[in-house]
PDB file of N, CA and C in Angstrom:
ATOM      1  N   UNK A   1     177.651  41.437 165.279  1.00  0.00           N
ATOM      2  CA  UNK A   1     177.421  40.070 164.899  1.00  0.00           C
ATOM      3  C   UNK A   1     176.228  39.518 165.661  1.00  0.00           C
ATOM      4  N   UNK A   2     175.593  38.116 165.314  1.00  0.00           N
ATOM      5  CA  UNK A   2     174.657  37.935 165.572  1.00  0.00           C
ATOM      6  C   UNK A   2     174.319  36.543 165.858  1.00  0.00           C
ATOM      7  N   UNK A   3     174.311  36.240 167.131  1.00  0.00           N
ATOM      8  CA  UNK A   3     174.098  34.911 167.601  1.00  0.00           C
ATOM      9  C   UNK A   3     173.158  34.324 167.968  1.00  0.00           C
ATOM     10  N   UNK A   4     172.243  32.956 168.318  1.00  0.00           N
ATOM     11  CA  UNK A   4     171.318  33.351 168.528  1.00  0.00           C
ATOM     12  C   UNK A   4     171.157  31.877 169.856  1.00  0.00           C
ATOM     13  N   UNK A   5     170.558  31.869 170.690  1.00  0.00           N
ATOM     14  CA  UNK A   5     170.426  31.078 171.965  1.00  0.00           C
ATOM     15  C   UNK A   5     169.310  30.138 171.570  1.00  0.00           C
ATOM     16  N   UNK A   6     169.814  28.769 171.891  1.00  0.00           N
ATOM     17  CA  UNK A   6     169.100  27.798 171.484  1.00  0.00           C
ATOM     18  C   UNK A   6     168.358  27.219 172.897  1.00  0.00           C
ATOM     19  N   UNK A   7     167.542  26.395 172.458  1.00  0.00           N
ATOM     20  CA  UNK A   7     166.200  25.510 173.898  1.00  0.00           C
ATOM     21  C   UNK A   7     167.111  25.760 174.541  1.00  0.00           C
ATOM     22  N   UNK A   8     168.544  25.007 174.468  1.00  0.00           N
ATOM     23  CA  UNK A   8     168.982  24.567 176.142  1.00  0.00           C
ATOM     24  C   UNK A   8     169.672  25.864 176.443  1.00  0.00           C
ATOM     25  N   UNK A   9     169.451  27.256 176.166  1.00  0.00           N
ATOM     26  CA  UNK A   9     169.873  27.973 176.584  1.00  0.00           C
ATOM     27  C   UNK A   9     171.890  28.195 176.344  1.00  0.00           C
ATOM     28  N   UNK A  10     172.015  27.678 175.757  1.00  0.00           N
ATOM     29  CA  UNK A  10     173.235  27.758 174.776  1.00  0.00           C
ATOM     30  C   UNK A  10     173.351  29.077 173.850  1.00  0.00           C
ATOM     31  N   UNK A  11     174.710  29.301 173.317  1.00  0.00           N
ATOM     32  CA  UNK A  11     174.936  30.099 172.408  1.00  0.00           C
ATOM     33  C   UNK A  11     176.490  30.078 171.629  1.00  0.00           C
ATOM     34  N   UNK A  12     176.479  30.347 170.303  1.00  0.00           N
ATOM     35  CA  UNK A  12     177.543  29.825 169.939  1.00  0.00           C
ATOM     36  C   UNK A  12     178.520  31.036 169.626  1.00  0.00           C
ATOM     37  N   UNK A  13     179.846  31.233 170.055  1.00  0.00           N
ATOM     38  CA  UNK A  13     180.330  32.415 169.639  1.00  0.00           C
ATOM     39  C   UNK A  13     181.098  32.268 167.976  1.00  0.00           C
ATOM     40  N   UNK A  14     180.747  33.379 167.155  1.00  0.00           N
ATOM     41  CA  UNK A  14     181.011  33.799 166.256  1.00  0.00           C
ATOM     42  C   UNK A  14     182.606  33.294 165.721  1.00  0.00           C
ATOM     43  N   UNK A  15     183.190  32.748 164.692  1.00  0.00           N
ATOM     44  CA  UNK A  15     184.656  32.469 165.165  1.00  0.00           C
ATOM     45  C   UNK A  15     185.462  33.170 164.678  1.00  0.00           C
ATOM     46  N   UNK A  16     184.733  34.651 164.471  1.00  0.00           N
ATOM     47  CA  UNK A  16     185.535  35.840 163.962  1.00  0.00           C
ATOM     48  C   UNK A  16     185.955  36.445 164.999  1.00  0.00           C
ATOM     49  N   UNK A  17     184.912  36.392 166.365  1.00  0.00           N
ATOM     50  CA  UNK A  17     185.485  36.911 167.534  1.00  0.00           C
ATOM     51  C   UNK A  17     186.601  35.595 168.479  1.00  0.00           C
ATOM     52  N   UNK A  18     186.369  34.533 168.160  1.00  0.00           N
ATOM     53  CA  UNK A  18     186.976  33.350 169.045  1.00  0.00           C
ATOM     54  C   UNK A  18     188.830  33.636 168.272  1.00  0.00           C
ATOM     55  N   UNK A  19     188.445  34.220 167.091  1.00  0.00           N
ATOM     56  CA  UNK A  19     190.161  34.273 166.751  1.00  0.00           C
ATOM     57  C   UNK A  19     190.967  35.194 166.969  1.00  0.00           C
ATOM     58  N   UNK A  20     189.853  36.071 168.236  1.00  0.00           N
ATOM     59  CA  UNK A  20     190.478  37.608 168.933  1.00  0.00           C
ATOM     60  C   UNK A  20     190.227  37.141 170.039  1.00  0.00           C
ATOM     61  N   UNK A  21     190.443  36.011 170.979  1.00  0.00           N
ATOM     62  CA  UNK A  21     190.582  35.987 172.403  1.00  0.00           C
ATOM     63  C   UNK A  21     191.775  34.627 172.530  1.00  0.00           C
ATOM     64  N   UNK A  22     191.934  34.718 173.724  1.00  0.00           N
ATOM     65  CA  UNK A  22     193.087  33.142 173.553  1.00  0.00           C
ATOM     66  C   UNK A  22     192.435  32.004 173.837  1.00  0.00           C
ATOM     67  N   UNK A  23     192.847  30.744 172.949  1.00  0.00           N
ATOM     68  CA  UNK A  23     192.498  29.612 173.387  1.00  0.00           C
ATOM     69  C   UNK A  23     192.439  29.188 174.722  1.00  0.00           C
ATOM     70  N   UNK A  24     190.538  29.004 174.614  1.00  0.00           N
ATOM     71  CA  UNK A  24     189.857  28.536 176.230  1.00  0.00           C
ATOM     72  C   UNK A  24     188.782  28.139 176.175  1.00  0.00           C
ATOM     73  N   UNK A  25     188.583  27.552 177.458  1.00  0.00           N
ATOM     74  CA  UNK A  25     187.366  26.752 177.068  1.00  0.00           C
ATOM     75  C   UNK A  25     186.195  27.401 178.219  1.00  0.00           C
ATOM     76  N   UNK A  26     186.858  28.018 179.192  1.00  0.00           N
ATOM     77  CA  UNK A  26     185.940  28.705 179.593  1.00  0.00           C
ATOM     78  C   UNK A  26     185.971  30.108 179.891  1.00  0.00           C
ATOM     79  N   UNK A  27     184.503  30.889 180.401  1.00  0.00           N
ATOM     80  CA  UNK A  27     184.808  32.053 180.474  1.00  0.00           C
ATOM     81  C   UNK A  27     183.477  32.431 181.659  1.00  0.00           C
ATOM     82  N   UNK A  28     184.542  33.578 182.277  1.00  0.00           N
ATOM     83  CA  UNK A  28     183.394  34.434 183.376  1.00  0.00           C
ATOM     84  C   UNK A  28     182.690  34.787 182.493  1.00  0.00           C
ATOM     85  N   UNK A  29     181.222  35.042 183.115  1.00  0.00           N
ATOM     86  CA  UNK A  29     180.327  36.015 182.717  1.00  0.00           C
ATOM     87  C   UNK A  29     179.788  36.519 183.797  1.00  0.00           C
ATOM     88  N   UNK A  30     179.686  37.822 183.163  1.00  0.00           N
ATOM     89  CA  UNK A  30     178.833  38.404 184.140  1.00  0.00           C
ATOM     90  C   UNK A  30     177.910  39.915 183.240  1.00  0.00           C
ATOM     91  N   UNK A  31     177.151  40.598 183.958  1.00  0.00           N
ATOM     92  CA  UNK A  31     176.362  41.712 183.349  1.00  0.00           C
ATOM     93  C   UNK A  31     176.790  43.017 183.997  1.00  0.00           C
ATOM     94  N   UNK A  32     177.300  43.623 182.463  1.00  0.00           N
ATOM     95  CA  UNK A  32     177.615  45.227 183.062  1.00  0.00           C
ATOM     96  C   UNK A  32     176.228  45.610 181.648  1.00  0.00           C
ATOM     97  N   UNK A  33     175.457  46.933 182.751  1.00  0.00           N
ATOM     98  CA  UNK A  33     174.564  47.637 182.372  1.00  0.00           C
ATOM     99  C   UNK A  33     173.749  46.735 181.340  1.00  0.00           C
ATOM    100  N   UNK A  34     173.495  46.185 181.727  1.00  0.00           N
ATOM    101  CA  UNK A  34     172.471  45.380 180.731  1.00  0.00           C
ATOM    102  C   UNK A  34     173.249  44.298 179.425  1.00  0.00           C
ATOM    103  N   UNK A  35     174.674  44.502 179.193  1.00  0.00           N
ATOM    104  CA  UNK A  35     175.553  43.920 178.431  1.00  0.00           C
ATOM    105  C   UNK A  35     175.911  42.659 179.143  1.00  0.00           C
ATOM    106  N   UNK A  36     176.147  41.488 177.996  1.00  0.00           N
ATOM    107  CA  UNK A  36     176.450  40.031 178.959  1.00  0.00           C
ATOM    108  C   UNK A  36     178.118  40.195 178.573  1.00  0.00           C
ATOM    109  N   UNK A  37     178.846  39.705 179.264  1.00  0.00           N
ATOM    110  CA  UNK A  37     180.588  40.521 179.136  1.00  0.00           C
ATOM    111  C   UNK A  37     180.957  38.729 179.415  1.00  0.00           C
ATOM    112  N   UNK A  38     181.298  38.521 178.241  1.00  0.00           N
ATOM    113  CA  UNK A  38     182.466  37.237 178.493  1.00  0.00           C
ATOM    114  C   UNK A  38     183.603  37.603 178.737  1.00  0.00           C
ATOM    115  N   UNK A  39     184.246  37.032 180.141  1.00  0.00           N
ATOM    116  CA  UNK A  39     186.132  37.076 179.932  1.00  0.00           C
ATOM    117  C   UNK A  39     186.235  35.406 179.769  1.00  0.00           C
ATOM    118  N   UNK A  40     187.812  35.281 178.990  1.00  0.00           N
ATOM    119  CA  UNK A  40     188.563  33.822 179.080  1.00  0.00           C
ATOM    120  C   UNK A  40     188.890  33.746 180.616  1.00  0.00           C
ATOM    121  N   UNK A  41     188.949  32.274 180.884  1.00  0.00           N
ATOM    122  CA  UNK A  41     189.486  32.022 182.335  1.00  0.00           C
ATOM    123  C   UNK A  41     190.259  31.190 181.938  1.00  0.00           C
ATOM    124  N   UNK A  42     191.659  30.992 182.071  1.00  0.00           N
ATOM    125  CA  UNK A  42     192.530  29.994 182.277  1.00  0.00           C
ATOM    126  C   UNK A  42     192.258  28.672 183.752  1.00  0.00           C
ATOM    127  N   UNK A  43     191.957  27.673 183.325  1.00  0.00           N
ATOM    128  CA  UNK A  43     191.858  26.837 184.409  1.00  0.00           C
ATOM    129  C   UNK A  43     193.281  25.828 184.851  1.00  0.00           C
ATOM    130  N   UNK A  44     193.741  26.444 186.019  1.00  0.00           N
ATOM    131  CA  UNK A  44     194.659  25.452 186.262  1.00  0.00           C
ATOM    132  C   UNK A  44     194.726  24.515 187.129  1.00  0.00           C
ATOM    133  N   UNK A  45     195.899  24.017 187.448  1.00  0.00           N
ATOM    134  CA  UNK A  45     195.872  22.473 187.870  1.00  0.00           C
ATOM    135  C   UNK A  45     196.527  23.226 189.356  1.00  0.00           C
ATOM    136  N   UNK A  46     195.694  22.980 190.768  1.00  0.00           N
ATOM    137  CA  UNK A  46     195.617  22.949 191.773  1.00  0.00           C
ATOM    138  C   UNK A  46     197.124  23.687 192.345  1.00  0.00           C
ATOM    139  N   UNK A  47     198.014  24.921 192.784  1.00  0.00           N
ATOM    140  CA  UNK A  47     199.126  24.862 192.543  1.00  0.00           C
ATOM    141  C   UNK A  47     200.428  25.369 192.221  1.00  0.00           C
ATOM    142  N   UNK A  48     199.670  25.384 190.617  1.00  0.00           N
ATOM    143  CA  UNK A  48     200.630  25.457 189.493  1.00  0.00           C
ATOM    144  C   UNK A  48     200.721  27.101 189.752  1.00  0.00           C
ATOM    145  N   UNK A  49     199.691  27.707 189.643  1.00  0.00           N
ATOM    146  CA  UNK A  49     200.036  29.051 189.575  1.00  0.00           C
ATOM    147  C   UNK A  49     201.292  29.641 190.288  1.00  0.00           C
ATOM    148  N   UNK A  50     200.879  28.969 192.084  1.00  0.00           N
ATOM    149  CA  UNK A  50     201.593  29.584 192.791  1.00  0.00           C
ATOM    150  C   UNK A  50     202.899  29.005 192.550  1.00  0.00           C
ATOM    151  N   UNK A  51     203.343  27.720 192.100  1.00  0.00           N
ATOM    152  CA  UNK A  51     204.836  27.462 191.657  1.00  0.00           C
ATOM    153  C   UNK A  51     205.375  28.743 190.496  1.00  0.00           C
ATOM    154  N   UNK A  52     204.509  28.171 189.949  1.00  0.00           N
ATOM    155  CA  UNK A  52     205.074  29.756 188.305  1.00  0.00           C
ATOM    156  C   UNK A  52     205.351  30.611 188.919  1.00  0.00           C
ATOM    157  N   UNK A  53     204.758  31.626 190.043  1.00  0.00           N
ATOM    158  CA  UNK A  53     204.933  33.056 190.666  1.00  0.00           C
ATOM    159  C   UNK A  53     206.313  32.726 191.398  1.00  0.00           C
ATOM    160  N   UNK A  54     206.920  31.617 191.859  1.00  0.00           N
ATOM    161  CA  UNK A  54     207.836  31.678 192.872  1.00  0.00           C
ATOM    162  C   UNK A  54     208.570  30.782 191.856  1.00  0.00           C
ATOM    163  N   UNK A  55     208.742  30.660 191.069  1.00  0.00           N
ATOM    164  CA  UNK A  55     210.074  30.459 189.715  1.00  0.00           C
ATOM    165  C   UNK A  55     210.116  31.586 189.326  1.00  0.00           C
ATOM    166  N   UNK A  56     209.046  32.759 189.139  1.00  0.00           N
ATOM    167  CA  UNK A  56     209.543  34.061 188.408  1.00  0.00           C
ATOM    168  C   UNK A  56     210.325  34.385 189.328  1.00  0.00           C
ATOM    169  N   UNK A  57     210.000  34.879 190.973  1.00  0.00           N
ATOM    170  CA  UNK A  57     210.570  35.461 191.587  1.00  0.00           C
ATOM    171  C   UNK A  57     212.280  34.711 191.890  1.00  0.00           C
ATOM    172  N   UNK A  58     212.306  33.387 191.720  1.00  0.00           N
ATOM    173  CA  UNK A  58     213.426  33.200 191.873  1.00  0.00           C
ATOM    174  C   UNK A  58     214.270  33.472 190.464  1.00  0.00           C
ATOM    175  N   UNK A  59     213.480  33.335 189.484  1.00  0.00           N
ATOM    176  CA  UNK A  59     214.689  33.520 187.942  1.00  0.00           C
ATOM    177  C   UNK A  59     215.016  35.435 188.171  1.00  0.00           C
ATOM    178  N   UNK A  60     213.931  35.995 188.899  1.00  0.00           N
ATOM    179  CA  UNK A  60     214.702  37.633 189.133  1.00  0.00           C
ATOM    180  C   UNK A  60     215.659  38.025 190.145  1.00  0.00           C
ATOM    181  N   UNK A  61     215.896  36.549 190.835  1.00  0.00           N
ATOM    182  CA  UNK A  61     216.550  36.731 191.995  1.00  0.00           C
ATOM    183  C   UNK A  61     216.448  37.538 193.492  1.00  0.00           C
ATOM    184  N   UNK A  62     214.798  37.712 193.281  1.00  0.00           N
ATOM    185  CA  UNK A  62     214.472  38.691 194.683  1.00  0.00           C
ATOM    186  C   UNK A  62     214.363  37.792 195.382  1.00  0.00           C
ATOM    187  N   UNK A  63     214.723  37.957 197.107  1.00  0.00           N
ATOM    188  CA  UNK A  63     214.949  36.965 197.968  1.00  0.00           C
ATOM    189  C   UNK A  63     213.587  37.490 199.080  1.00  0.00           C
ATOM    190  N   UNK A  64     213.837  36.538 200.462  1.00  0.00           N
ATOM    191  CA  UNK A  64     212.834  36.388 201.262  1.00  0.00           C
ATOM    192  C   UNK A  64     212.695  37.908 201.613  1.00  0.00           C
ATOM    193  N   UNK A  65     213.986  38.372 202.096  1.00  0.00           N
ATOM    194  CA  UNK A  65     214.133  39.649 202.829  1.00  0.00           C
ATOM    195  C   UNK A  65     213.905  40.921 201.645  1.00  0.00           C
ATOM    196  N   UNK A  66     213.458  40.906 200.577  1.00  0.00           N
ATOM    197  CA  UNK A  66     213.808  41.618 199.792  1.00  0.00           C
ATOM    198  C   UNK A  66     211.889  41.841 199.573  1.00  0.00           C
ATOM    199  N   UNK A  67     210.987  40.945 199.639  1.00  0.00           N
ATOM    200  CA  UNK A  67     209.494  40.543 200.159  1.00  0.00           C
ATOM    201  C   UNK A  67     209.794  41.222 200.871  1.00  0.00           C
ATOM    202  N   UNK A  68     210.170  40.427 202.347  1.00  0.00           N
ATOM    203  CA  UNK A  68     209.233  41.256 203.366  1.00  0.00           C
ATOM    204  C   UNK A  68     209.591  42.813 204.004  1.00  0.00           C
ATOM    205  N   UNK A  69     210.798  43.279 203.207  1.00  0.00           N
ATOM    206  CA  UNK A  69     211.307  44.641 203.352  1.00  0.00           C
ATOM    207  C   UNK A  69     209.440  45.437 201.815  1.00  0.00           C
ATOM    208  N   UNK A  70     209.515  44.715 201.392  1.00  0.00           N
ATOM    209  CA  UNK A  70     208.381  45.597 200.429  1.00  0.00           C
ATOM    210  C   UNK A  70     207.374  45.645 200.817  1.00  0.00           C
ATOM    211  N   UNK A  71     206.948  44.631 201.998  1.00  0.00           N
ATOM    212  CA  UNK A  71     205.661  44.669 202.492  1.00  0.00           C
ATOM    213  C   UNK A  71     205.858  45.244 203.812  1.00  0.00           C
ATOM    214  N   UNK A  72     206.703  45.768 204.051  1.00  0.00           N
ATOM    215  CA  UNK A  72     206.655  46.540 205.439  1.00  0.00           C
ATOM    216  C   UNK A  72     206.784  47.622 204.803  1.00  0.00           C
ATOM    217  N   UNK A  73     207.316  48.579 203.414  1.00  0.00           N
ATOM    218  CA  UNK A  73     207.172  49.609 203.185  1.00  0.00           C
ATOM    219  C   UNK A  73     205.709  49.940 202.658  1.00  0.00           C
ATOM    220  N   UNK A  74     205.093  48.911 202.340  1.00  0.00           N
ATOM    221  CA  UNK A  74     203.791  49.097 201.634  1.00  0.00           C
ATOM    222  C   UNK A  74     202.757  49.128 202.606  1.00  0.00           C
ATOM    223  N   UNK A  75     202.915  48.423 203.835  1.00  0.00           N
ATOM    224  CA  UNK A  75     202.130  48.759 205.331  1.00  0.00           C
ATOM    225  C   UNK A  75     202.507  50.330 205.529  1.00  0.00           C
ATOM    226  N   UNK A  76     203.244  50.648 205.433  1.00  0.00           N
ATOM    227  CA  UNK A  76     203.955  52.113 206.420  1.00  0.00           C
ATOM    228  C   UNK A  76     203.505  52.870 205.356  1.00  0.00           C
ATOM    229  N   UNK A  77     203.097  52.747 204.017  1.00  0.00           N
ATOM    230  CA  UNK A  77     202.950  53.836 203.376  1.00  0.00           C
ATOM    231  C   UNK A  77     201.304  53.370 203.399  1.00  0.00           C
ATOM    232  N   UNK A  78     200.819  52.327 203.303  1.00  0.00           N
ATOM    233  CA  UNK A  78     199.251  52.460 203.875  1.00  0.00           C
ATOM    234  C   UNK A  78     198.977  53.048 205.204  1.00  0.00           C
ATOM    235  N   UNK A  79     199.460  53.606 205.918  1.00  0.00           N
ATOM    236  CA  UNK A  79     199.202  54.172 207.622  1.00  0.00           C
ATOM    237  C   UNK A  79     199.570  55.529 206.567  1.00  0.00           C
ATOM    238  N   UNK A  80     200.050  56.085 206.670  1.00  0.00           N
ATOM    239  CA  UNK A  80     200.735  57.139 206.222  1.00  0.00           C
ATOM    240  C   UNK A  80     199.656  58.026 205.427  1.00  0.00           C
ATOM    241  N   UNK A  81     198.890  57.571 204.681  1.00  0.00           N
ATOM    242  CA  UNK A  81     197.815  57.669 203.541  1.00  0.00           C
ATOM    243  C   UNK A  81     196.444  57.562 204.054  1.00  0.00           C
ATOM    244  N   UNK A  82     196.552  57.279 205.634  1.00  0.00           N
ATOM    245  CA  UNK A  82     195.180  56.938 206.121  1.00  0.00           C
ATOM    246  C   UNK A  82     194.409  58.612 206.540  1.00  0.00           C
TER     247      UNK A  82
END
């Protein structure tokens, strides 16, 4: 497909490809090998993420000790591997 960059350095994406990514309004870019690579970025509200991660962990019911028993096996198996 074929887009094309206007004065202000703009460009409009195609909305054959916008109906193959998820609703967003923004996106990383960056350059692999000469290719310009859009990803979606979800922007959230200051937070939120880290509440969501610690409602999952509580709706699975893993507890404090049940953490820090995984991160002491995951230290001991990083020494281990060194």
């Amino acid at each position: 497909m074929l887009a094309k960059k206007t004065s202000k350095n703009q460009v409009t994406l195609p909305k054959k490809i916008l109906k193959e990514i998820p609703d967003t309004d923004y996106f990383d870019v960056s350059l692999r090998e000469g290719s310009v690579v859009l990803r979606p970025v979800t922007v959230a509200e200051h937070g939120s993420r880290l509440a969501s991660i610690r409602k999952k962990i509580r709706d699975l019911g893993i507890k404090s000790s049940d953490i820090g028993q995984a991160i002491q096996w995951a230290r001991e198996r990083g020494r281990r591997q060194r």
